[in-house]
Protein backbone atom coordinates (compact mmCIF):
# COMPACT_ATOMS: atom_id res chain seq x y z
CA UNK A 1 1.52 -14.84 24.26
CA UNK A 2 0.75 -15.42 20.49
CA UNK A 3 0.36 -13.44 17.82
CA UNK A 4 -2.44 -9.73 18.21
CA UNK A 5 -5.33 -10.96 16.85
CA UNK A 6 -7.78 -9.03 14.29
CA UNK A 7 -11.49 -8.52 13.80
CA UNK A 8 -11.23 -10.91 11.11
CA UNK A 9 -15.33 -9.46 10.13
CA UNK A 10 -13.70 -6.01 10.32
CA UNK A 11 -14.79 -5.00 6.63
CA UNK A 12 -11.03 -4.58 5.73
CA UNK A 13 -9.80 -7.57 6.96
CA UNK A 14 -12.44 -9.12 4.60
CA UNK A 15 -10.14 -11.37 2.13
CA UNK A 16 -11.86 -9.14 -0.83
CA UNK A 17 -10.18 -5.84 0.16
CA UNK A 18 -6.54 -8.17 0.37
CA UNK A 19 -6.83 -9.78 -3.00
CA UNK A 20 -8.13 -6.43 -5.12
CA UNK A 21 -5.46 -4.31 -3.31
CA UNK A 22 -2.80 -6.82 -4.58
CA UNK A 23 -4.64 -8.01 -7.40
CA UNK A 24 -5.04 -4.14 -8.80
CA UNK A 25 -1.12 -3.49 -7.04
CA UNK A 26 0.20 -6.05 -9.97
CA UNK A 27 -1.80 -4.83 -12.79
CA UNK A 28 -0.97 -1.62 -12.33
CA UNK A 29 2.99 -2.42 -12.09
CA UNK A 30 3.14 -4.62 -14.40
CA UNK A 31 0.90 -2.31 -17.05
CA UNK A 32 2.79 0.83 -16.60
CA UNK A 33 6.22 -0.31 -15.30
CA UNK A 34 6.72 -3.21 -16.84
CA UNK A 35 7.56 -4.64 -13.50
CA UNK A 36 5.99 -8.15 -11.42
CA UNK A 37 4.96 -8.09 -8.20
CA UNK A 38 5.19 -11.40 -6.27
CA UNK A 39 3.24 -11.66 -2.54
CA UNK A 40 3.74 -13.32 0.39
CA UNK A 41 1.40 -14.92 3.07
CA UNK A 42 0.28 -12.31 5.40
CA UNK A 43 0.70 -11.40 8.78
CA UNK A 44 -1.25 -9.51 11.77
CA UNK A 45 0.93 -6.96 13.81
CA UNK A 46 0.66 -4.70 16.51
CA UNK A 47 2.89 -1.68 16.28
CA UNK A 48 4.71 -2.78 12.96
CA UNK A 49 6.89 -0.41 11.08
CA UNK A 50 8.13 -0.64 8.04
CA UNK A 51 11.82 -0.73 7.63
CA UNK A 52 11.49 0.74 3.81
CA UNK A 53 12.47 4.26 3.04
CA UNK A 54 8.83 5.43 1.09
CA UNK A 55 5.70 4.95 2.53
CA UNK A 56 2.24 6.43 1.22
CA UNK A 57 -1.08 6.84 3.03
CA UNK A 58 -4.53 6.16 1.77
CA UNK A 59 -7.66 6.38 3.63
CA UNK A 60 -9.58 3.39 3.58
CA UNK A 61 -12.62 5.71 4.35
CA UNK A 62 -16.38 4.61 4.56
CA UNK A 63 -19.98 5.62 6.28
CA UNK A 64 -18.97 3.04 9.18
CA UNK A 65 -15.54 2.23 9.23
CA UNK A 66 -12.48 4.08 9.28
CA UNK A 67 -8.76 2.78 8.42
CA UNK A 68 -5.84 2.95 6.45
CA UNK A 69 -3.87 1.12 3.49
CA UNK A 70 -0.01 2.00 3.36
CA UNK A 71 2.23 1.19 0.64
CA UNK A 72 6.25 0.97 1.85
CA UNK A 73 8.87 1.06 -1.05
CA UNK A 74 12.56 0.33 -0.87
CA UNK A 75 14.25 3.16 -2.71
CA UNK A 76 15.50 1.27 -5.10
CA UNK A 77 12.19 -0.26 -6.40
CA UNK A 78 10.33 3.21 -6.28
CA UNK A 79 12.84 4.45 -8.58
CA UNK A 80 12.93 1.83 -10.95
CA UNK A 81 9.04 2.27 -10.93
CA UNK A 82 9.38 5.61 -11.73
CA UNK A 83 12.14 5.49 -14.48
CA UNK A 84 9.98 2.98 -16.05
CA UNK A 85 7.01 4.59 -15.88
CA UNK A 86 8.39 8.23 -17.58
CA UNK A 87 11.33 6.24 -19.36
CA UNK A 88 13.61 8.95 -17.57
CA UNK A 89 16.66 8.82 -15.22
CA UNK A 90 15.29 10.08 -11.62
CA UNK A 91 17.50 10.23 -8.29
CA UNK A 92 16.38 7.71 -5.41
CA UNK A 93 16.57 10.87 -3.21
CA UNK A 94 14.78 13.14 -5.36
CA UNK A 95 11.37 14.49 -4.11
CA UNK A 96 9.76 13.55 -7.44
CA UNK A 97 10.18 9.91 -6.02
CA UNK A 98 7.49 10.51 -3.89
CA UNK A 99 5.22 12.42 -6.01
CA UNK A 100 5.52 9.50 -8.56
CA UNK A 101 4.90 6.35 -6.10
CA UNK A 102 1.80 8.54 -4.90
CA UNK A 103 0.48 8.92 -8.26
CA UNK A 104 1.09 4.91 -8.83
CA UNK A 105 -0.12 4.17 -5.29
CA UNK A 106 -3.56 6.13 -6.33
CA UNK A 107 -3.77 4.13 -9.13
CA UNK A 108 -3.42 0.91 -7.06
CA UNK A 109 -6.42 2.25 -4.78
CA UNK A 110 -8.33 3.52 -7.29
CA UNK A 111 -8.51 0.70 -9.29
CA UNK A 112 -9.54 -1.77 -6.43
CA UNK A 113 -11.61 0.77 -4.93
CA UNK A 114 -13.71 0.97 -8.21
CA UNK A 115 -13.96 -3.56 -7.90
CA UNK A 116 -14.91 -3.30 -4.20
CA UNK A 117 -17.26 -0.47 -4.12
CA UNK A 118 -19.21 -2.61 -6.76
CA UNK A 119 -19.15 -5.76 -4.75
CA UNK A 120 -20.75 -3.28 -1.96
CA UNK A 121 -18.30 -1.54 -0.21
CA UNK A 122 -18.42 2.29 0.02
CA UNK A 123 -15.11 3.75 -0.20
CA UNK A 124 -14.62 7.69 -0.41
CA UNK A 125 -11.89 9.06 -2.89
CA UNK A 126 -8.34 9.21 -0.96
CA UNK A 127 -5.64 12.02 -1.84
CA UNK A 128 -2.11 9.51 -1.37
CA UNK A 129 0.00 10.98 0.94
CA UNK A 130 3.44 9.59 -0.48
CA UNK A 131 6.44 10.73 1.93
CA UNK A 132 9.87 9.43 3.76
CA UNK A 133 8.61 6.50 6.06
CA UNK A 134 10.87 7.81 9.07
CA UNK A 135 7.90 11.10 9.06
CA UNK A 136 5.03 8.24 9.08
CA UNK A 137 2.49 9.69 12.06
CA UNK A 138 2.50 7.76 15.17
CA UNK A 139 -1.13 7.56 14.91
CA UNK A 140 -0.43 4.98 11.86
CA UNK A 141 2.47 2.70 13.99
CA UNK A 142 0.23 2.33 17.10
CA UNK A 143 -2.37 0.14 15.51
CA UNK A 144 -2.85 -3.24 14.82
CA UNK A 145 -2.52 -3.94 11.16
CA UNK A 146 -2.44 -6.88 8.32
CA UNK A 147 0.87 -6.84 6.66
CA UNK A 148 1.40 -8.39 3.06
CA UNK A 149 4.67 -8.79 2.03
CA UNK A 150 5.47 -8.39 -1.76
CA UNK A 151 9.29 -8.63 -3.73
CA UNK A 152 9.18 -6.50 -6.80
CA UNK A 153 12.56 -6.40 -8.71
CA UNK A 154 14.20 -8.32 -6.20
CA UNK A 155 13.68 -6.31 -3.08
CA UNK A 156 11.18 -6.04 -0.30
CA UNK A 157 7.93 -4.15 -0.10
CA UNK A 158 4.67 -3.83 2.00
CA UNK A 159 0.84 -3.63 1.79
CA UNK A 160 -0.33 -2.47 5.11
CA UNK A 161 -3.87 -2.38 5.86
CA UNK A 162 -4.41 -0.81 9.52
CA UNK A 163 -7.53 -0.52 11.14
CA UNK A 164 -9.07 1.87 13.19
C-alpha cells in the first residue's frame, strides 16, 4: 500500500522549516550542553508514536496553517542535557526534567522561528508543553506527520512535525 503521503507544499513540510528546526536543534545543544546532535533521513507516518519517555509540544501556529513540532527525548539524554546545561546532578524521573527540556525545546523553536519568520513565514510565539510521552493527546498520534530521527549521546531522539 506504500508509505501515507504528505502535502509536500504544506508550508511545514517546506524543506526550510526541517533544516532550521534541526539546524537551530544543534546549535542550541551543542552551545549550552556541550552535546552533538547527529540526524537521520526522514520519514512520513501516519499514527506514529514515539517510543521515548519525554515529549514536548510546540505550536507551529500561523494566519493559515495550523500544526505541531514535537520533540521526544530518551531519559537518559534529557538528563544529560540538563546536568550539562546547570552543571548539577538531576534525577531522570524528576519533574524538573521536563521543565528543563521545555525551556531547551523553546530555545530550539525560538531560534528557528526567528530564521523562518524572516524568510516569510509567520509563526506566533508557542508556550512548550514538555511532559511524559505516555500523556501525549490523541489529537497529536492521529495525524500524519514527518519524523526526523536524531542520536544525541548515543541514544535515540525525534523531531516530529505533524500537520493539521
Amino acid at each position: 500500500m506504500g508509505a501515507p503521503k504528505i502535502n509536500q507544499n504544506h508550508p511545514f513540510m517546506n524543506r526550510e522549516v526541517i533544516i532550521n528546526l534541526s539546524n537551530e536543534m544543534s546549535n542550541v545543544l551543542k552551545m549550552m550542553a556541550e552535546l552533538e546532535a547527529d540526524f537521520q533521513k526522514p520519514f512520513v507516518s501516519l499514527d506514529w508514536r514515539s517510543p521515548k519517555e519525554i515529549s514536548v509540544l510546540l505550536s507551529l501556529d500561523t494566519p493559515n496553517y495550523k500544526g505541531t513540532v514535537c520533540f521526544h527525548f530518551d531519559k537518559k539524554v534529557a538528563q544529560k542535557i540538563i546536568e550539562n546545561m546547570t552543571g548539577s546532578a538531576v534525577d531522570e524521573n524528576s519533574p524538573d526534567i521536563l521543565d528543563g527540556v521545555g525551556e531547551v525545546s523553546n530555545m530550539f523553536y525560538g531560534a528557528a522561528k526567528t530564521k523562518l519568520n524572516d524568510i516569510g513565514f509567520d509563526l506566533k510565539i508557542s508556550m512548550p508543553k514538555p511532559l511524559w510521552t505516555k500523556d501525549l493527546p490523541e489529537v497529536i498520534e492521529s495525524h500524519i506527520s514527518m519524523v526526523v530521527p536524531l542520536q544525541i549521546d548515543g541514544k535515540d531522539c525525534f523531531v516530529e512535525i505533524i500537520v493539521f
